[in-house]
Protein backbone atom coordinates (compact mmCIF):
# COMPACT_ATOMS: atom_id res chain seq x y z
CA UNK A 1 8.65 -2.73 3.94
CA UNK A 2 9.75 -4.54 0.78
CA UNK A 3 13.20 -6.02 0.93
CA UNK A 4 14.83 -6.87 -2.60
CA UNK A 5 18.15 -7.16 -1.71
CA UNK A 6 19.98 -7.15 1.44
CA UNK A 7 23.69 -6.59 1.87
CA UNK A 8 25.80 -7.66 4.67
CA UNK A 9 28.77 -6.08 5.84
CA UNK A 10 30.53 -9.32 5.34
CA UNK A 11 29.09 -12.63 5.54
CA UNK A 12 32.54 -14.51 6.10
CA UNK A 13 32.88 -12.56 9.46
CA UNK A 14 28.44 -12.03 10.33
CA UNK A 15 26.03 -14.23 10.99
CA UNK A 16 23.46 -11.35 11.42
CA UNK A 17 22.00 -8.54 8.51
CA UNK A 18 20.38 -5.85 8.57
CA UNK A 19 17.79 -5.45 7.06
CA UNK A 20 18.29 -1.49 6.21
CA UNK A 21 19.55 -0.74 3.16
CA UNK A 22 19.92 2.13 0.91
CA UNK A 23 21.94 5.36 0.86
CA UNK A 24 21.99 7.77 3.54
CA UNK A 25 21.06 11.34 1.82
CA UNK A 26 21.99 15.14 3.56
CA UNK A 27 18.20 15.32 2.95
CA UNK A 28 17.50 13.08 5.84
CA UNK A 29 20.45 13.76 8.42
CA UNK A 30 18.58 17.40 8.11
CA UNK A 31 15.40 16.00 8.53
CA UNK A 32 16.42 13.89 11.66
CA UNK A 33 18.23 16.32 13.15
CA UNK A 34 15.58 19.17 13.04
CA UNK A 35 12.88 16.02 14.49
CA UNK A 36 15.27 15.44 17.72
CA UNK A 37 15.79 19.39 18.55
CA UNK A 38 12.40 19.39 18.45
CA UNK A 39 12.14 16.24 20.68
CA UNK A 40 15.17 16.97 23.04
CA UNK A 41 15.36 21.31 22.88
CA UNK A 42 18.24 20.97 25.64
CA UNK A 43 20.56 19.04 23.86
CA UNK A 44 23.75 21.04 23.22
CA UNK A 45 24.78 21.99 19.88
CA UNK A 46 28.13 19.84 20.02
CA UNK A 47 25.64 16.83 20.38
CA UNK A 48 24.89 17.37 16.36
CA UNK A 49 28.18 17.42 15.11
CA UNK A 50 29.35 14.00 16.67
CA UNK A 51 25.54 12.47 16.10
CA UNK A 52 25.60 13.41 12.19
CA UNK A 53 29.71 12.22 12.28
CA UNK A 54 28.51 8.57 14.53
CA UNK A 55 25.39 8.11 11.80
CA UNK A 56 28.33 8.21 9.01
CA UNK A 57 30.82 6.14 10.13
CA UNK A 58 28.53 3.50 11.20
CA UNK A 59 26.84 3.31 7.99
CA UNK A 60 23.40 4.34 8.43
CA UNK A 61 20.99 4.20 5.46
CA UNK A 62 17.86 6.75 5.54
CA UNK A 63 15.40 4.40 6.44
CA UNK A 64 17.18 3.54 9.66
CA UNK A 65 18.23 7.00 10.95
CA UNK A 66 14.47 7.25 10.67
CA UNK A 67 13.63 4.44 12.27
CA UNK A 68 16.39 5.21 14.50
CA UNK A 69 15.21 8.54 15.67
CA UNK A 70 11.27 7.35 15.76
CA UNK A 71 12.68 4.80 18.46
CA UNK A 72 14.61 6.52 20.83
CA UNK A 73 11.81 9.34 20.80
CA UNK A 74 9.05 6.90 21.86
CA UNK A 75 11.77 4.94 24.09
CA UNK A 76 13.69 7.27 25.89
CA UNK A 77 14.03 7.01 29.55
CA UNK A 78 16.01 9.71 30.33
CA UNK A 79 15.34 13.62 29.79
CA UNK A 80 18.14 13.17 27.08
CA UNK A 81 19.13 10.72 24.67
CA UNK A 82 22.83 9.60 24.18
CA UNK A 83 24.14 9.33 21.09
CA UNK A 84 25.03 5.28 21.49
CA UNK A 85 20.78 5.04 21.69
CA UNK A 86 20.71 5.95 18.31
CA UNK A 87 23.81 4.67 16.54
CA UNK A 88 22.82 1.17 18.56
CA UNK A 89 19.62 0.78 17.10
CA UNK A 90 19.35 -2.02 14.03
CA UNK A 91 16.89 -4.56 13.60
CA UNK A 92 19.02 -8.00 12.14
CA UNK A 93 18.25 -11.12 11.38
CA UNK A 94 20.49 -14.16 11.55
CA UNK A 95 21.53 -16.07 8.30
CA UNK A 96 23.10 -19.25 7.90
CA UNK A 97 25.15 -20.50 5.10
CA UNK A 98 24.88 -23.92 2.97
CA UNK A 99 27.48 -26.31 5.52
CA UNK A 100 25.63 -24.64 8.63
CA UNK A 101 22.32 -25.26 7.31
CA UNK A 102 23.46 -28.94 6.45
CA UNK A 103 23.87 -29.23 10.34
CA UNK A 104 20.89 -27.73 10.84
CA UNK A 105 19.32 -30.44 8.94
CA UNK A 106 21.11 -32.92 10.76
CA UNK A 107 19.88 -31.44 13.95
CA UNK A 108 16.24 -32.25 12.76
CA UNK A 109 15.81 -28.47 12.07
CA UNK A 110 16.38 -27.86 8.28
CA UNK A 111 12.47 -27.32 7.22
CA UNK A 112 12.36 -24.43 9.30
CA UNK A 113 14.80 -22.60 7.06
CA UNK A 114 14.79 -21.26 3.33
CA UNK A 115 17.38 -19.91 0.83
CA UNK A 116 17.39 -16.41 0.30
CA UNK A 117 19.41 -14.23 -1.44
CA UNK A 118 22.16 -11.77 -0.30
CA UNK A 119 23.04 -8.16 -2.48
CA UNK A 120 26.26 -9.02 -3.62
CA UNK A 121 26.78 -12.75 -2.79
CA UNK A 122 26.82 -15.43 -5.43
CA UNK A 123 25.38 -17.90 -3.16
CA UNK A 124 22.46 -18.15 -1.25
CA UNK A 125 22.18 -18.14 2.46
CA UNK A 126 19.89 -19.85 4.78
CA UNK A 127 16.87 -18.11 6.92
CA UNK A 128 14.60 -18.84 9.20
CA UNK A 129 11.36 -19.02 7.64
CA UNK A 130 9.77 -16.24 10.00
CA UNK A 131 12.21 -13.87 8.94
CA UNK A 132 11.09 -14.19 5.60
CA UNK A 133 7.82 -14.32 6.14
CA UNK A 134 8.34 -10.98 8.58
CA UNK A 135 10.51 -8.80 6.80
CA UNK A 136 9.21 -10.23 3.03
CA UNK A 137 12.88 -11.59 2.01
CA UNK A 138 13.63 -12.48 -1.17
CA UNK A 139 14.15 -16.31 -2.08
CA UNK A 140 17.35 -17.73 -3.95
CA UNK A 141 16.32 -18.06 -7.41
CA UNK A 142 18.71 -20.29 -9.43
């Protein structure tokens, strides 16, 4: 997975991104929903209408219903997923910005961390450098 750009809900308010990003198409809500009825056959039908409404409103992208779904297939413990097991899943990392990384530094930490840059943010912010390395983030380029 190639990650160009990442956009936060809101930095001033986050410490944590996600690294989905994207557009969520009809295309895939279909898709999904046909995989989990044929996952979970005894779901009932209202289960759809509040799953495809949840997905919306909490701003999934395709590529993390999908990775959404593919999880709570292998993961499920239960003869029947909830709806929260999808809408909760999200893989984030954490980002610091410049006056947090400067304590970072002071705290003898600072070489373990990297500028990288945010969709939509003038500035950079700070990762660690295993999150860049992991989920190939893109570096602040001045």
């Amino acid at each position: 997975m190639s990650l160009q750009h990442l956009q936060p809900a809101s930095l001033e308010y986050s410490s944590e991104v996600s690294i989905y990003t994207g557009q969520l198409t009809d295309k895939c809500i279909v898709e999904s929903v046909a995989t989990i009825k044929k996952a979970f056959p005894a779901l009932p039908l209202g289960f759809y209408d509040v799953f495809m409404d949840m997905v919306s409103e909490n701003h999934f992208t395709d590529t993390r219903l999908r990775d959404a779904v593919q999880h709570v297939i292998c993961n499920c413990q239960y003869p029947q997923p909830t709806i929260a097991q999808f809408i909760s899943f999200d893989k984030r990392f954490k980002v610091y910005t410049y006056s947090q990384y400067c304590k970072l530094c002071d705290e003898g930490d600072g070489k373990n961390y990297q500028p990288v840059a945010i969709k939509g943010n003038e500035k950079p912010v700070w990762a660690h450098i295993n999150d860049i390395k992991q989920l190939n983030l893109q570096l602040w380029q001045k």
